[in-house]
Protein backbone atom coordinates (compact mmCIF):
# COMPACT_ATOMS: atom_id res chain seq x y z
CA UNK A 1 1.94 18.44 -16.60
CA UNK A 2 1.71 15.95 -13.41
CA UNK A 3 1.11 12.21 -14.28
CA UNK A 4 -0.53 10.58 -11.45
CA UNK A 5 1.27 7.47 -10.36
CA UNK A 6 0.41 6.41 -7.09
CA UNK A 7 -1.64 8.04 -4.24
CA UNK A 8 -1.62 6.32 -1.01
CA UNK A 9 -5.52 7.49 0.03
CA UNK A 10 -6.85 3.24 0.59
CA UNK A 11 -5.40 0.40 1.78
CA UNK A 12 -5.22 -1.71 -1.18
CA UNK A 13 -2.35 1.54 -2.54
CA UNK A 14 0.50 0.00 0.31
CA UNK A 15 -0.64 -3.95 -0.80
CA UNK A 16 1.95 -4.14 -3.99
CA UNK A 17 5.07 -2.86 -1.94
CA UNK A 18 7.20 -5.46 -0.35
CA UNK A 19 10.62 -5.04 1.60
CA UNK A 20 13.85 -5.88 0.81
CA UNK A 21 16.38 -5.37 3.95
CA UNK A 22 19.54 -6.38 4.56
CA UNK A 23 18.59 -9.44 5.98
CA UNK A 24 19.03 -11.16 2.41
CA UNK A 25 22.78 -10.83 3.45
CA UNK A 26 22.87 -11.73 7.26
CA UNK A 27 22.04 -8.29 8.15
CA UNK A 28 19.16 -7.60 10.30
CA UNK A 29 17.79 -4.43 9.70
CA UNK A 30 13.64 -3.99 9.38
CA UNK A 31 11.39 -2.28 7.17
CA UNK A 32 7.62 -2.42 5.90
CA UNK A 33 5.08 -0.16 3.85
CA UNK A 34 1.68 0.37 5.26
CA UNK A 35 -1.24 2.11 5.23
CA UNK A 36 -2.23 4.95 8.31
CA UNK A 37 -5.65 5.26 8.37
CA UNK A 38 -5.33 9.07 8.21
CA UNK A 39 -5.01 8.66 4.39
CA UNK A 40 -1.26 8.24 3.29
CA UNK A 41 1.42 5.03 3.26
CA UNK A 42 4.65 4.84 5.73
CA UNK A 43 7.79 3.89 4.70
CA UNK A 44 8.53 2.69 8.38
CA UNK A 45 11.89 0.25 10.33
CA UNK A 46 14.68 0.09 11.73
CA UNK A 47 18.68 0.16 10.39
CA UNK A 48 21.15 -1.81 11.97
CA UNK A 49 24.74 -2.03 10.63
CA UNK A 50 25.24 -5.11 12.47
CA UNK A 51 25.98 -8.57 10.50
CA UNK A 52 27.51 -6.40 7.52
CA UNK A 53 24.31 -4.86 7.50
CA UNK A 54 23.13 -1.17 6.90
CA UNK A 55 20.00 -0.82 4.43
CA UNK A 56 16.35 -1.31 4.25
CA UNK A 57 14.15 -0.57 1.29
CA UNK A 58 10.70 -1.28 -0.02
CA UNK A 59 9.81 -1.90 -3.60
CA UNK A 60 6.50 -2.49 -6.02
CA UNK A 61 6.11 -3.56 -9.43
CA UNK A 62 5.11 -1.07 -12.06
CA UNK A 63 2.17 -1.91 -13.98
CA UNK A 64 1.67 1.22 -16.81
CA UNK A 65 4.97 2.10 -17.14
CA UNK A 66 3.93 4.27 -20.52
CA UNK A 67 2.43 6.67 -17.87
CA UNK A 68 5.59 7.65 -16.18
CA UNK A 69 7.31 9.72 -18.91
CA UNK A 70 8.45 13.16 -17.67
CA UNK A 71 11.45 14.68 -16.80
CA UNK A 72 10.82 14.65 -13.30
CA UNK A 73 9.29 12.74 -9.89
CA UNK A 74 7.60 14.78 -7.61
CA UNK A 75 6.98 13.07 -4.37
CA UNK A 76 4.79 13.98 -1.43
CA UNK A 77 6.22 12.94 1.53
CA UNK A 78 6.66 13.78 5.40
CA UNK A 79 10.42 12.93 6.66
CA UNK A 80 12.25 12.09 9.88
CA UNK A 81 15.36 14.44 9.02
CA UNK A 82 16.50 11.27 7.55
CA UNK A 83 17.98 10.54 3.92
CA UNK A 84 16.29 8.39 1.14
CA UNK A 85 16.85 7.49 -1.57
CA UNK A 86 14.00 7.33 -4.32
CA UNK A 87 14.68 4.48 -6.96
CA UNK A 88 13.72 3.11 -10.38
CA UNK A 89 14.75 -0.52 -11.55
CA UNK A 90 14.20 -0.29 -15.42
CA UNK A 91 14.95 -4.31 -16.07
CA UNK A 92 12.91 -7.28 -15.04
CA UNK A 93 15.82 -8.30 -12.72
CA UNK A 94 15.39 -8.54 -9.01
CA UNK A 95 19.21 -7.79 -8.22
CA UNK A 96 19.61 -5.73 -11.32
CA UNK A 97 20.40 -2.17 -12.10
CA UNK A 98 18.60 0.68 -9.92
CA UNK A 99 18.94 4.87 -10.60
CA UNK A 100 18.63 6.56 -7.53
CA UNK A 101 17.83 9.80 -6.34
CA UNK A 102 18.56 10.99 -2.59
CA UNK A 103 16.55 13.28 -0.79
CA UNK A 104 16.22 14.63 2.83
CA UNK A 105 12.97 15.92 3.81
CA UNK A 106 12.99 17.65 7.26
CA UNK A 107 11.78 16.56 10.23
CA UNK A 108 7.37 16.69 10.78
CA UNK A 109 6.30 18.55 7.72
CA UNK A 110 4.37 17.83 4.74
CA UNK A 111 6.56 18.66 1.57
CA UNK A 112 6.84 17.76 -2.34
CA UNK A 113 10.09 16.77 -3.51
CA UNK A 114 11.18 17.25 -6.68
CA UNK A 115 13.69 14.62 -8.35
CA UNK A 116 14.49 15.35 -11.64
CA UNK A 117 15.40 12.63 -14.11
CA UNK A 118 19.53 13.67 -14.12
CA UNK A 119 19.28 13.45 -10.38
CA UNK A 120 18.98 9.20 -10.53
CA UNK A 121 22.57 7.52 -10.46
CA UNK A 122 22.54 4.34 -11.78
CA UNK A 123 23.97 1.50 -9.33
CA UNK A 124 24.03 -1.70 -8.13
CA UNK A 125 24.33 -3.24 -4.85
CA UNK A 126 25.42 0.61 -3.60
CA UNK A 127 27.88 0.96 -6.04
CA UNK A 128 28.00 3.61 -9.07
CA UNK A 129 27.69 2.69 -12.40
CA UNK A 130 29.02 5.36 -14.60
CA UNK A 131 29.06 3.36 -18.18
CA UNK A 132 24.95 3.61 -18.04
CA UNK A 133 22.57 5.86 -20.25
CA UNK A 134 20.78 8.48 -17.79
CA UNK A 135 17.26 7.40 -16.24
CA UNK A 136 14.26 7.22 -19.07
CA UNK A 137 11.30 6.91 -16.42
CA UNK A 138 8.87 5.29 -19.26
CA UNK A 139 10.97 2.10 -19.18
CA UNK A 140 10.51 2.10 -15.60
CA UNK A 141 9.54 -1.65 -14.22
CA UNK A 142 9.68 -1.08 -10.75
CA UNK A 143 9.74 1.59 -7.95
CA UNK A 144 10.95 1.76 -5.02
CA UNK A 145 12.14 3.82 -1.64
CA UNK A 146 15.76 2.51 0.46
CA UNK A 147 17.27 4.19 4.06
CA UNK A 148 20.55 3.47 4.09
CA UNK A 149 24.48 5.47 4.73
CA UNK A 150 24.89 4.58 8.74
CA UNK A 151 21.55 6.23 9.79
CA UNK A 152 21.09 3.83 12.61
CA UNK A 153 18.06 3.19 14.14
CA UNK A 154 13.69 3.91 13.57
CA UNK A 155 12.95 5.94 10.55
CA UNK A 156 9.97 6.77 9.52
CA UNK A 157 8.69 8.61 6.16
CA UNK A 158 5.16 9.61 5.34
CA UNK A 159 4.38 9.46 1.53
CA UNK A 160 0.77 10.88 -0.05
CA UNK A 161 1.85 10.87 -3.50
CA UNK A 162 4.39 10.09 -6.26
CA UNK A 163 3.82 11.85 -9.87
CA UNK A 164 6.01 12.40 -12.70
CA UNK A 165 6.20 15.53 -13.95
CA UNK A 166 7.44 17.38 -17.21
């Protein structure tokens, strides 16, 4: 069973998601999440390592979080050849805990990515925190996507949908 989350098909779908780069820490990567008019949201910047840098991300705010059970996410998304990460923050915290999940999409083609729930590592700042219950998606608060491991340079990733599934 798929649980609609989010489809990226208007505008107002991008308006919730704000960036959080590196530059809260000197660094001076780039990122933003907007809308292309051809119906889907990119996940768009630029990394840069230097100033101690080396991450960009974008987050929004979850507002039904009782929708999102499941034992998977299944995102739509066209890649760059680049790595992402997909993340949930499950606390109200804006520096607190965040599961992960990485994925690599190829380059130019349309593809649905399937992240189960024992593929998110919980961390924090980057690091792994094995001491933490796996990922319950229903107590999700906020979601998020984050480019980071030396990639320098544009990236780019196209997103149509994210459901949970299960």
């Amino acid at each position: 069973m798929n649980t609609p989350f989010c489809r990226f098909d208007t505008p107002d779908t991008v308006t919730g998601w704000y960036a959080i780069d590196d530059r809260v820490m000197g660094g001076v990567s780039a990122s933003s999440m907007a809308f292309h008019m051809e119906g889907h949201a990119v996940f768009s910047g630029s990394l840069s390592v230097t100033n101690n840098g080396g991450f960009a991300s974008v987050r929004s705010p979850v507002i039904a979080s009782a929708s999102m059970g499941g034992s998977a996410c299944l995102l739509t998304v066209r890649g760059d050849g680049k790595r992402y990460k997909f993340s949930i923050r499950t606390g109200a915290e804006f520096d607190g805990v965040s599961y992960q999940a990485a994925f690599q999409p190829p380059a130019g083609e349309w593809i649905m990515v399937e992240l189960a729930s024992a593929d998110f590592i919980p961390t924090w700042r980057g690091r792994v925190l094995d001491h933490l219950p796996p990922l319950d998606p229903s107590s999700a608060r906020q979601v998020g996507l984050l480019i980071a491991d030396q990639q320098m340079g544009p990236f780019k990733l196209d997103l149509r949908a994210i459901d949970f599934v299960g």
